[in-house]
Protein backbone atom coordinates (compact mmCIF):
# COMPACT_ATOMS: atom_id res chain seq x y z
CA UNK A 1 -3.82 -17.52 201.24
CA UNK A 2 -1.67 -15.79 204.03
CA UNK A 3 -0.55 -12.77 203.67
CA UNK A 4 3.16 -11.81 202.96
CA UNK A 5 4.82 -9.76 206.19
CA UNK A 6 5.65 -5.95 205.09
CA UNK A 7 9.48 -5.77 204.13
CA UNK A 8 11.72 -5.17 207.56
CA UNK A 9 13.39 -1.63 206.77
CA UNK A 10 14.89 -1.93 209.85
CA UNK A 11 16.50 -5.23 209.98
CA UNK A 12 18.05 -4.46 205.99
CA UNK A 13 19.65 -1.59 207.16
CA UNK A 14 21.00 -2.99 210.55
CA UNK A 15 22.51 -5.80 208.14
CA UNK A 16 24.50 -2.64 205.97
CA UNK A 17 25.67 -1.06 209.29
CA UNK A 18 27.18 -4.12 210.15
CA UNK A 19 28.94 -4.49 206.70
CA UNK A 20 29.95 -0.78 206.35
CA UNK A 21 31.59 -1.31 210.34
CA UNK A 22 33.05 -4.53 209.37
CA UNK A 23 34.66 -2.81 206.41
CA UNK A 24 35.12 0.76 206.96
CA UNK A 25 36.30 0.76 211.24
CA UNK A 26 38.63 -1.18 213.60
CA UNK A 27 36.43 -3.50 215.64
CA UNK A 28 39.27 -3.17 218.67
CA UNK A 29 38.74 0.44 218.71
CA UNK A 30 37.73 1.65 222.46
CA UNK A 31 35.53 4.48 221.15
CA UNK A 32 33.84 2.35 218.13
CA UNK A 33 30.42 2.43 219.80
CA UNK A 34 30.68 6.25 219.84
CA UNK A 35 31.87 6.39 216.26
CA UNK A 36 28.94 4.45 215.03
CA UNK A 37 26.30 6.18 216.66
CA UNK A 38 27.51 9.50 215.35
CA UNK A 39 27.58 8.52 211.91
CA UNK A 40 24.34 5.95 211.84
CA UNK A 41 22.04 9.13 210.99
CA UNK A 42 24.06 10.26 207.85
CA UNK A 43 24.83 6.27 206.92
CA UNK A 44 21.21 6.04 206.99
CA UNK A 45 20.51 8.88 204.83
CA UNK A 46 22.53 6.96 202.11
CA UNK A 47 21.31 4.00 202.74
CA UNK A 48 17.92 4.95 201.83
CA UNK A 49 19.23 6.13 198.69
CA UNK A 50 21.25 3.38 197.84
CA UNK A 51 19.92 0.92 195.38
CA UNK A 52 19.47 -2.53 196.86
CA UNK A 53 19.15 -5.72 195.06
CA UNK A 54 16.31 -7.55 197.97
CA UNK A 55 14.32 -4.39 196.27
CA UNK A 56 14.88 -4.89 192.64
CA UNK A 57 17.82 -2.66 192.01
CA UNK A 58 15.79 0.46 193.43
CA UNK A 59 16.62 2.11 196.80
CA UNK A 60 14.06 2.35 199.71
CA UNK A 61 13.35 5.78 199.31
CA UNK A 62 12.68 4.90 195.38
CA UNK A 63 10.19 1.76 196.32
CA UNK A 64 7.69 4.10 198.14
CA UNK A 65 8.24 7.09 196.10
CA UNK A 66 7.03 5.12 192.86
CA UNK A 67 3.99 4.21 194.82
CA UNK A 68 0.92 6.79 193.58
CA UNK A 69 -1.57 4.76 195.07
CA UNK A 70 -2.69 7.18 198.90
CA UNK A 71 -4.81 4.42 199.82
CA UNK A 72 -2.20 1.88 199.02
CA UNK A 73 0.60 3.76 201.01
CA UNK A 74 -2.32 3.85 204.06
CA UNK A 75 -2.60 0.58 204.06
CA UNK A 76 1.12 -0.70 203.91
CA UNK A 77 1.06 1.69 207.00
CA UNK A 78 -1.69 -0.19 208.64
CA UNK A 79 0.18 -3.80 207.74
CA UNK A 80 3.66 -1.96 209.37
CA UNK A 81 2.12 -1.17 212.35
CA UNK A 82 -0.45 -4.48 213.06
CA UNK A 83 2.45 -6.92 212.15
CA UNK A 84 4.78 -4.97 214.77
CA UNK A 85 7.46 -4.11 212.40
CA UNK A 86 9.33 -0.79 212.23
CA UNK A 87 7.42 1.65 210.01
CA UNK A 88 10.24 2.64 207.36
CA UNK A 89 10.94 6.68 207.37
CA UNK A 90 10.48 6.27 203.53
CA UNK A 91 7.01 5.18 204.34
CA UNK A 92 6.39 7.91 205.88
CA UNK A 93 7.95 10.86 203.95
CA UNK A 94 6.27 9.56 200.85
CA UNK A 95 2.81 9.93 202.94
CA UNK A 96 3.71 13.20 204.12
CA UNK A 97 4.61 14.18 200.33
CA UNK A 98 1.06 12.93 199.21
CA UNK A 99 -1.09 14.80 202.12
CA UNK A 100 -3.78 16.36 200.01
CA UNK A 101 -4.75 12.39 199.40
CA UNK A 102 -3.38 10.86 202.11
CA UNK A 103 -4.99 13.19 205.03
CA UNK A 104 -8.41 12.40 204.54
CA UNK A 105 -7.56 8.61 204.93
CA UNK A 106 -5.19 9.46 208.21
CA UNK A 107 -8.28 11.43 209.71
CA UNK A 108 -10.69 8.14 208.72
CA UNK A 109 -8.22 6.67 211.43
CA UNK A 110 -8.38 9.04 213.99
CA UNK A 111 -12.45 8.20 213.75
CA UNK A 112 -12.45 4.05 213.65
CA UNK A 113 -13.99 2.68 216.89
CA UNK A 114 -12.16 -0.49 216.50
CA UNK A 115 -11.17 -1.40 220.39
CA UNK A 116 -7.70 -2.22 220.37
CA UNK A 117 -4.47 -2.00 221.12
CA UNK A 118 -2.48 -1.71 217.90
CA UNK A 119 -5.36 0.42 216.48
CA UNK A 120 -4.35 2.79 219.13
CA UNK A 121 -0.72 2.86 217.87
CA UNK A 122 -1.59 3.14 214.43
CA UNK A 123 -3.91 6.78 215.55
CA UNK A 124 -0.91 7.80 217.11
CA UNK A 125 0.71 7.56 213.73
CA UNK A 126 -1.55 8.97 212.48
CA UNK A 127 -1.45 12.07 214.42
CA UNK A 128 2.23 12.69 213.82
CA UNK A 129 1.70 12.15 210.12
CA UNK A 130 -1.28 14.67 209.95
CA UNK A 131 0.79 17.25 212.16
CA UNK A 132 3.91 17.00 210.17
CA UNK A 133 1.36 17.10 207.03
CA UNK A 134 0.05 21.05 208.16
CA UNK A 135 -3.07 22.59 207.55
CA UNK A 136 -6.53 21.67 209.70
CA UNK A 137 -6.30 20.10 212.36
CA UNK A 138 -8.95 17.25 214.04
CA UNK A 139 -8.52 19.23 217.20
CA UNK A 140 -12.19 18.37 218.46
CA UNK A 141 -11.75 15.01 218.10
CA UNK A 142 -8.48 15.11 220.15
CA UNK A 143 -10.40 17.34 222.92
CA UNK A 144 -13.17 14.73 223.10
CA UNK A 145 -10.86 11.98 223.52
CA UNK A 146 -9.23 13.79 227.04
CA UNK A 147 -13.01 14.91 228.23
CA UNK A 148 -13.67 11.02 227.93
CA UNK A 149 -10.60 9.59 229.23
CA UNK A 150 -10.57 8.73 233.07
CA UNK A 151 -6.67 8.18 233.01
CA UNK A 152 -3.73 8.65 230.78
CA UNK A 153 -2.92 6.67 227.72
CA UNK A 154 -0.58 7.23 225.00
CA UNK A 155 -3.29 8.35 222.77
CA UNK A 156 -4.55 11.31 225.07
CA UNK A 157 -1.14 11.81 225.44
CA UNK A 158 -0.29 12.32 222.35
CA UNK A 159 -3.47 14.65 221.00
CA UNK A 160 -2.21 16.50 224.57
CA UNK A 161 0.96 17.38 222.77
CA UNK A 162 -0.95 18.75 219.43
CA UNK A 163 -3.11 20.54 221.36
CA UNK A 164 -0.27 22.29 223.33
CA UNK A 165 1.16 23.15 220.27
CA UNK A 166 -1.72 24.84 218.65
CA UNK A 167 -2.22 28.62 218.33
CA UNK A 168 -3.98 30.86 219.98
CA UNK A 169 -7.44 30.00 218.20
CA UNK A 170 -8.22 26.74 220.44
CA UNK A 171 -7.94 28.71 223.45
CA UNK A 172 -11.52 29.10 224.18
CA UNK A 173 -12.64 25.43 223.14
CA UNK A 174 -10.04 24.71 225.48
CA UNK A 175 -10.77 26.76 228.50
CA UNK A 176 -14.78 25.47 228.07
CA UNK A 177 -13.79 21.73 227.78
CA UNK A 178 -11.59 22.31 231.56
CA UNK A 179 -14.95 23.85 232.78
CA UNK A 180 -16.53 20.69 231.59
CA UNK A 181 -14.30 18.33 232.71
CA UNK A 182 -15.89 15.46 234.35
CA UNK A 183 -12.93 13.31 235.43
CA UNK A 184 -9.92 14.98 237.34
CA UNK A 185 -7.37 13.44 234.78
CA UNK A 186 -9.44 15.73 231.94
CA UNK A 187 -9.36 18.49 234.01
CA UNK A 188 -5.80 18.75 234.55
CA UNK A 189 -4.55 17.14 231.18
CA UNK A 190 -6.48 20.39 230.10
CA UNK A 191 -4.99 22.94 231.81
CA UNK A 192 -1.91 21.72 231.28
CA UNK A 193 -2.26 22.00 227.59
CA UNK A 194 -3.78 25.89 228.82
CA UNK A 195 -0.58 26.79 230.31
CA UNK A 196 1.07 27.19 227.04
CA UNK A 197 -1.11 29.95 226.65
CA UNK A 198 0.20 32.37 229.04
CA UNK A 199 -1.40 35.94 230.14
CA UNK A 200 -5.19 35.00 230.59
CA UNK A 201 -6.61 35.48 234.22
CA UNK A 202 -9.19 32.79 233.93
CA UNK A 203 -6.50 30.04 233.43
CA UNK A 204 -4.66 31.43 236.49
CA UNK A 205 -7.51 31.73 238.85
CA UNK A 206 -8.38 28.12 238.32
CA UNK A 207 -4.96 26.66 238.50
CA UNK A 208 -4.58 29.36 241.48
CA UNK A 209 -7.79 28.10 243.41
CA UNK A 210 -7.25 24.75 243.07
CA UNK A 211 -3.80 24.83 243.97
CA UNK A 212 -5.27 26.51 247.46
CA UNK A 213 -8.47 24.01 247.78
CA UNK A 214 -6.34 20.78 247.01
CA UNK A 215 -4.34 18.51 249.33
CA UNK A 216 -1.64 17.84 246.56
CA UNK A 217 -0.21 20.75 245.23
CA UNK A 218 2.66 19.70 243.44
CA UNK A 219 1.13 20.44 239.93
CA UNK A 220 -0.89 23.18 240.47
CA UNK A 221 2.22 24.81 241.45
CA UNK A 222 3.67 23.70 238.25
CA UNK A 223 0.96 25.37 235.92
CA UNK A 224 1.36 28.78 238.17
CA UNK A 225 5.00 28.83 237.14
CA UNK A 226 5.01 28.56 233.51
CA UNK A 227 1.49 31.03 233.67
CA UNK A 228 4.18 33.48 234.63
CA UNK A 229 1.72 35.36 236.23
CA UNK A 230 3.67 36.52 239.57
CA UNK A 231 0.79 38.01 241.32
CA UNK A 232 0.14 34.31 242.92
CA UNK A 233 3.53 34.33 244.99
CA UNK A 234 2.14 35.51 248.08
CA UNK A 235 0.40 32.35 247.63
CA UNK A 236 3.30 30.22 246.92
CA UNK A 237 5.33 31.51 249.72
CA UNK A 238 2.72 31.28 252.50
CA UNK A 239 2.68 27.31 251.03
CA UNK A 240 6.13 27.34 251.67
CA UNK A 241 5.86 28.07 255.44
CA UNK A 242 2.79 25.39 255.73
CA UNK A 243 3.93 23.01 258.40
CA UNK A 244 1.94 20.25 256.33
CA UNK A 245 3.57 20.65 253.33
CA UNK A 246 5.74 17.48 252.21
CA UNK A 247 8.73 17.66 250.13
CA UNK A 248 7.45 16.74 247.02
CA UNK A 249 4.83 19.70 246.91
CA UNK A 250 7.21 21.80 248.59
CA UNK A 251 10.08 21.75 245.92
CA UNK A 252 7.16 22.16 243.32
CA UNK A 253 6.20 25.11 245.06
CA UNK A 254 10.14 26.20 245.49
CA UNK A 255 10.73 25.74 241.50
CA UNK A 256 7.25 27.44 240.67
CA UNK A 257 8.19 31.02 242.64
CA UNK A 258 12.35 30.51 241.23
CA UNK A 259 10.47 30.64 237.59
CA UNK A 260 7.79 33.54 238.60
CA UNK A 261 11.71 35.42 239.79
CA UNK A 262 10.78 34.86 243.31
CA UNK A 263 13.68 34.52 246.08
CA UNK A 264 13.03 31.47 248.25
CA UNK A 265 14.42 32.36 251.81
CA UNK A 266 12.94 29.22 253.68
CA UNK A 267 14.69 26.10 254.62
CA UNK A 268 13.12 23.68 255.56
CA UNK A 269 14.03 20.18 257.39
CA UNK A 270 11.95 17.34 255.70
CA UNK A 271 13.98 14.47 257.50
CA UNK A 272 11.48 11.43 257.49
CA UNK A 273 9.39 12.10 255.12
CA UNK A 274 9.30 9.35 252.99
CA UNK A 275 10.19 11.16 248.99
CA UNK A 276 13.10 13.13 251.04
CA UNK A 277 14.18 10.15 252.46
CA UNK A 278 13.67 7.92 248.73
CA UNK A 279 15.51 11.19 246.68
CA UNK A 280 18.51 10.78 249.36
CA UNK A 281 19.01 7.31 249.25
CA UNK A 282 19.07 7.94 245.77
CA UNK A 283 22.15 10.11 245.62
CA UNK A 284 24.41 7.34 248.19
């Protein structure tokens, strides 16, 4: 028997923002697109409280919130996401609401080895869901994932962005996974996430050394400026002067010593080189 599609959220509610425009603005007025996408957050809002008839007479935020079922709600979030359909925000408030049941099912995502695409999209749901849900954190698991990963996805990317947003406790598992590090997108995905946590040498004599042992600099310099640490400008500037240095690294460099509340007094003429030359075509 095959399996009924989850309901479109999406696609009811784009159908009562066309009714409500139809009946409540002038379609020949110039600034309609304007008007609609100011109010389409609060319109929402009512629309998910609005009863609707396609759902029995209840309203969408009443459908899930009747649901008491966590591993039910899990899976109609599985069925959202592996059918390609919008996930409703209902959906998702209602699994928020029920954390202390639904969390333990969102972390038995975060840990399925099935190799696949959507199952990747569904972690990342996952992840919001257990972020906006509080309390602990699989913050291992999202470290192991970036010491595996040879190049960015938007998995890493997004346990990158929990990680960054931790407290000050995950420094040191952190700082030991950069030392780690065997591929160079690890290495640097992790001390990116470290430069959120300002005022710790260690952190700025690695980003320090290897923005003076590498050939592009452009995000080392980065990470020095938000370290904030403005004992590395003597660095910066003499990088400045390098006759080698390309534009790209050299405006890095430039923003990184404006940030540390450095004054940048060289100019420099990067005529031919090729990003000067793309970023100028650019603004014609």
């Amino acid at each position: 028997m095959k399996k009924t599609a989850p309901i479109d959220f999406e696609k009811q509610f784009e159908k009562y923002l066309v009714r409500w425009i139809k009946k409540n603005l002038d379609e020949n007025d110039s600034d309609i697109a304007e008007k609609v996408e100011r109010l389409t957050p609060e319109l929402y809002l009512k629309w998910a409280d609005k009863p609707a008839a396609w759902l029995n007479g209840k309203s969408p935020n009443a459908y899930f919130r009747d649901i008491k079922d966590a591993e039910r709600l899990i899976g109609m979030l599985k069925d959202y996401v592996f059918e390609g359909i919008p996930v409703p925000n209902a959906l998702l408030n209602r699994i928020v609401d029920m954390k202390e049941k639904t969390r333990p099912l969102l972390k038995r995502i975060l840990t399925d080895g099935t190799d696949k695409k959507k199952m990747d999209v569904l972690k990342i749901e996952a992840i919001a869901l257990l972020t906006e849900a509080g309390g602990d954190q699989p913050y291992e698991l999202y470290i192991r994932w970036i010491a595996d990963a040879a190049q960015p996805s938007d998995l890493t990317e997004a346990a990158a962005e929990v990680l960054a947003n931790a407290d000050q406790s995950i420094k040191d598992r952190l700082m030991k996974a950069l030392e780690n590090a065997k591929t160079a997108y690890a290495a640097d995905c992790f001390l990116d996430i470290l430069t959120n946590f300002p005022d710790d040498p260690k952190i700025v004599e690695y980003a320090l050394d290897k923005f003076l042992s590498t050939a592009g600099r452009a995000f080392y310099a980065s990470c020095l400026g938000k370290l904030g640490d403005n004992s590395v400008l003597p660095y910066l500037n003499a990088a400045l002067k390098d006759p080698d240095i390309g534009y790209y690294d050299y405006t890095a460099v430039k923003y990184a010593v404006e940030e540390l509340g450095g004054e940048v007094d060289v100019e420099r003429d990067f005529t031919g080189d090729p990003d000067y030359e793309a970023m100028k075509k650019m603004e014609e």
